[in-house]
N, C-alpha and C. Protein backbone atom coordinates (compact mmCIF):
# COMPACT_ATOMS: atom_id res chain seq x y z
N UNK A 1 25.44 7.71 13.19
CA UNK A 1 24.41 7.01 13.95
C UNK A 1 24.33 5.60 13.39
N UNK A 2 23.89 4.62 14.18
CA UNK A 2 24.22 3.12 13.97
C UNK A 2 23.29 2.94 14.58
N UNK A 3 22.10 1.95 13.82
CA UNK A 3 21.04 1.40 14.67
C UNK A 3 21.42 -0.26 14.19
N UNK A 4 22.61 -1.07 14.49
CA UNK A 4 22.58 -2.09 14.46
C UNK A 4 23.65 -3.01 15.09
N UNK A 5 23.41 -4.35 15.24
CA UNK A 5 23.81 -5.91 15.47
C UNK A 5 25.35 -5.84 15.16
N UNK A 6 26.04 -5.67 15.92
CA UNK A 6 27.64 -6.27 15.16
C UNK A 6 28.29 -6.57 16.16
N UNK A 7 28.49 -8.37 16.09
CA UNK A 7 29.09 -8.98 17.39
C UNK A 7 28.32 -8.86 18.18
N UNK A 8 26.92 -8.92 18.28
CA UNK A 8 26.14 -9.09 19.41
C UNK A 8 26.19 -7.67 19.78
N UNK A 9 26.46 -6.83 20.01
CA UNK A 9 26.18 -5.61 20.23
C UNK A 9 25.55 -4.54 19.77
N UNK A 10 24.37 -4.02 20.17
CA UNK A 10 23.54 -2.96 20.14
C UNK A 10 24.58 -1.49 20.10
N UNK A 11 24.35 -0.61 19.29
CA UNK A 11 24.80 0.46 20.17
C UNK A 11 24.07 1.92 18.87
N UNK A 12 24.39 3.11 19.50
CA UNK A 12 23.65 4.22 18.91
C UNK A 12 24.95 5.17 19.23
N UNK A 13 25.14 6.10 18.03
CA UNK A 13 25.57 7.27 18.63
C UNK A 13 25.49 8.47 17.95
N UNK A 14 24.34 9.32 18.31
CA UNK A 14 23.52 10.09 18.06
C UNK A 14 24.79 11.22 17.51
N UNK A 15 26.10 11.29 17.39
CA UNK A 15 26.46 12.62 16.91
C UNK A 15 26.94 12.05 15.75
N UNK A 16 26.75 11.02 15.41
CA UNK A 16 27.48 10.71 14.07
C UNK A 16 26.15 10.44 13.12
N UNK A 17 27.02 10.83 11.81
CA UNK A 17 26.12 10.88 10.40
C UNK A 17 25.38 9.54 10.08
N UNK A 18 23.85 9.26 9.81
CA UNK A 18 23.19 8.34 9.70
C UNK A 18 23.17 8.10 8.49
N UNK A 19 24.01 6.88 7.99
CA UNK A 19 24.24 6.56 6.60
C UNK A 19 22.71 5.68 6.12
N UNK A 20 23.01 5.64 4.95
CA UNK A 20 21.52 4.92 4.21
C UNK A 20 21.20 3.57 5.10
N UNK A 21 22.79 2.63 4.95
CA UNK A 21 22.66 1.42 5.82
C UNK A 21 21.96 1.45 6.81
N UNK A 22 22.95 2.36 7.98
CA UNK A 22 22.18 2.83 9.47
C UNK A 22 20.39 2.69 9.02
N UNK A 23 19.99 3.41 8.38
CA UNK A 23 18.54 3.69 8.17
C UNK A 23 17.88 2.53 7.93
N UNK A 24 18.30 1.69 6.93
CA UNK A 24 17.79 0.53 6.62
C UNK A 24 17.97 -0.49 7.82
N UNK A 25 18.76 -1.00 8.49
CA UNK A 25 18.72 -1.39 9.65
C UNK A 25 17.58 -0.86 10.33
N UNK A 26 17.09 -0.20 10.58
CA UNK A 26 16.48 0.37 11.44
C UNK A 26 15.13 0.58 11.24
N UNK A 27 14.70 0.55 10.19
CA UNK A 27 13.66 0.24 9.43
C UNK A 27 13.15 -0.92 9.08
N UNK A 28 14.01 -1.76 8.36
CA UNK A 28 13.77 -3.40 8.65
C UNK A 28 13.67 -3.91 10.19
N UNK A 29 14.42 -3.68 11.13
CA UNK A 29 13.95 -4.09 12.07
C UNK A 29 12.84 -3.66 12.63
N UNK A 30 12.37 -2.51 12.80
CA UNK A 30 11.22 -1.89 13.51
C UNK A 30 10.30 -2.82 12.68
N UNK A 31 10.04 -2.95 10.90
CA UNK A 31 9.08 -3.85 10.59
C UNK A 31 8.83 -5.13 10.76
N UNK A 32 10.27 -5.71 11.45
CA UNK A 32 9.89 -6.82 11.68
C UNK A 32 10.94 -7.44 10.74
N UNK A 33 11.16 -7.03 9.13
CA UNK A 33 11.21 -7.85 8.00
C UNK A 33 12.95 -8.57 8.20
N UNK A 34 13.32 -8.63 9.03
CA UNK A 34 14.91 -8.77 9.17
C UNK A 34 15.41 -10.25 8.85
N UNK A 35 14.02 -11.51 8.97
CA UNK A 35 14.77 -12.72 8.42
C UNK A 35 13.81 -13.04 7.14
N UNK A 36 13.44 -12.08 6.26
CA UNK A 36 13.19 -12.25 4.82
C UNK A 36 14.14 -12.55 3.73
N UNK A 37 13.90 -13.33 3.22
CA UNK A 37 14.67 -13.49 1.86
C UNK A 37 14.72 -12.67 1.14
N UNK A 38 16.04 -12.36 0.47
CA UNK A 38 16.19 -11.12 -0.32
C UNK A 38 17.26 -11.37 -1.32
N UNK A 39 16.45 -10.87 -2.91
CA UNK A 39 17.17 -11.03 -3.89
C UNK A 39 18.24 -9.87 -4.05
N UNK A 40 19.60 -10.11 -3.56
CA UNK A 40 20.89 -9.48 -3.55
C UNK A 40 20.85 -8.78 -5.04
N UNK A 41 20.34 -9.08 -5.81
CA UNK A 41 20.96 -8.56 -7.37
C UNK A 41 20.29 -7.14 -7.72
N UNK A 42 18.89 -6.62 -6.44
CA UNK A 42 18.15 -5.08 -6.56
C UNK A 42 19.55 -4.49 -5.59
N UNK A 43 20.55 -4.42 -5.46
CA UNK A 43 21.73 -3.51 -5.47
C UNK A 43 21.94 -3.16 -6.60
N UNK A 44 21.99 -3.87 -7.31
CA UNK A 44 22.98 -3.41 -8.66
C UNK A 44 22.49 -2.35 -9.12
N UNK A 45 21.11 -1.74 -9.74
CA UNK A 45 20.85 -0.46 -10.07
C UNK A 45 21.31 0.68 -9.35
N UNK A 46 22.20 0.41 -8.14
CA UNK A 46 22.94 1.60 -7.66
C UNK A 46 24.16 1.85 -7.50
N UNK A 47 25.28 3.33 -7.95
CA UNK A 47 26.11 2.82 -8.82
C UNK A 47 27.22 2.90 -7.18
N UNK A 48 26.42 3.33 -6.27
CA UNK A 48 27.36 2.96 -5.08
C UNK A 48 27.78 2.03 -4.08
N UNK A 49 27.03 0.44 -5.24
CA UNK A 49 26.75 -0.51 -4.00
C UNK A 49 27.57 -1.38 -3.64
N UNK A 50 29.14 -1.11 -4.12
CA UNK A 50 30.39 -1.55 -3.40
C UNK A 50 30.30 -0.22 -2.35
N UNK A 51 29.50 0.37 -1.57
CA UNK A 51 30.15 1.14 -0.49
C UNK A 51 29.25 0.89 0.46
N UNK A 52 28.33 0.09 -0.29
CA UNK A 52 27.52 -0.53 0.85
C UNK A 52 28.07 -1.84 1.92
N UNK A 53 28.20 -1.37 3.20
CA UNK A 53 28.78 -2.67 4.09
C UNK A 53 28.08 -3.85 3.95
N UNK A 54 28.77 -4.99 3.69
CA UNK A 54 28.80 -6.09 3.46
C UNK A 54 27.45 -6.68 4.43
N UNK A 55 28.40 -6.32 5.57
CA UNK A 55 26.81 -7.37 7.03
C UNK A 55 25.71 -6.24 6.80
N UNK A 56 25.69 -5.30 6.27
CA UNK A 56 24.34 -4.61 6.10
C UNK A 56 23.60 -3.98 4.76
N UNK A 57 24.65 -4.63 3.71
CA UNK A 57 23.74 -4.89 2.64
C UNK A 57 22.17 -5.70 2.33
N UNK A 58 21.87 -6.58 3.41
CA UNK A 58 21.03 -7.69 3.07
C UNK A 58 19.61 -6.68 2.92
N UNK A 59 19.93 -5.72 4.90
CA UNK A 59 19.06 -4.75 5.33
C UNK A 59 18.72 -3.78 3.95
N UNK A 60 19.65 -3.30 3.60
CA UNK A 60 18.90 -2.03 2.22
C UNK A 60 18.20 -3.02 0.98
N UNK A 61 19.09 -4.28 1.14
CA UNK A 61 18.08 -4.51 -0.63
C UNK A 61 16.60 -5.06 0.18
N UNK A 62 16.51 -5.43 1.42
CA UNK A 62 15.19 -5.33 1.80
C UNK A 62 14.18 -4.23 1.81
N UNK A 63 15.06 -3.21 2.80
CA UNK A 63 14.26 -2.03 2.56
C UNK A 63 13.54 -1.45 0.67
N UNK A 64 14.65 -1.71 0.28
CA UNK A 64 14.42 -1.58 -1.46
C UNK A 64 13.66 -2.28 -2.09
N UNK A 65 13.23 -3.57 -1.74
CA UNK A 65 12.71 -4.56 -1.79
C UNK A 65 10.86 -4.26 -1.57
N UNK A 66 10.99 -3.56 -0.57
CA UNK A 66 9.83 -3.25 0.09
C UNK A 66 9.31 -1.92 -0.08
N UNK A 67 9.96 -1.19 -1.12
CA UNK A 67 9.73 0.30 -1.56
C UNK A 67 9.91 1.00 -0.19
N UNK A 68 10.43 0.60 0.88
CA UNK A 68 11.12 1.60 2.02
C UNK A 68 12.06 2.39 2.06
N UNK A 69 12.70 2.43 0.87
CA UNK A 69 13.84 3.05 0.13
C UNK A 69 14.13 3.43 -1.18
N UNK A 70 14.74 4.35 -1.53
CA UNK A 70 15.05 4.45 -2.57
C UNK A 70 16.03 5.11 -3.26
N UNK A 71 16.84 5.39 -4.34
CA UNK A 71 17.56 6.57 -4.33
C UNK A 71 17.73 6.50 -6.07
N UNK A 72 18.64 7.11 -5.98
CA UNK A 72 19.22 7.61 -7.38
C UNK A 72 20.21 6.99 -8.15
N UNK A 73 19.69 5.84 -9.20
CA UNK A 73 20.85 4.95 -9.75
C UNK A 73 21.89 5.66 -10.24
């Protein structure tokens, strides 16, 4: 599942697995918070955050940012 922006395109598809990203997208946008500044360096306490996609990293360290997230360093 994909709730986001890539190339201008919207799209969803409900049979596929909703990764953390997906979530954070989707959450930042519903709040609104999507053109906040965000300190890139609250990734690092997680030891998976080279598997985090690049155009949708900004979305999780927001969500993280905003205690909308969280997980397990």
């Amino acid at each position: 599942m994909f709730f986001g922006g890539f190339n201008g395109f919207n799209y969803f598809k409900p049979e596929e697995i909703a990764l953390r990203e997906d979530a954070a997208v989707a959450i930042v946008k519903a709040k609104g918070l999507t053109n906040e500044e965000v300190d890139m360096d609250i990734l690092n306490q997680f030891r998976d955050k080279k598997e985090i996609s690049e155009n949708l990293a900004k979305d999780v360290a927001i969500a993280v940012t905003h205690g909308l997230m969280n997980g397990y360093p």
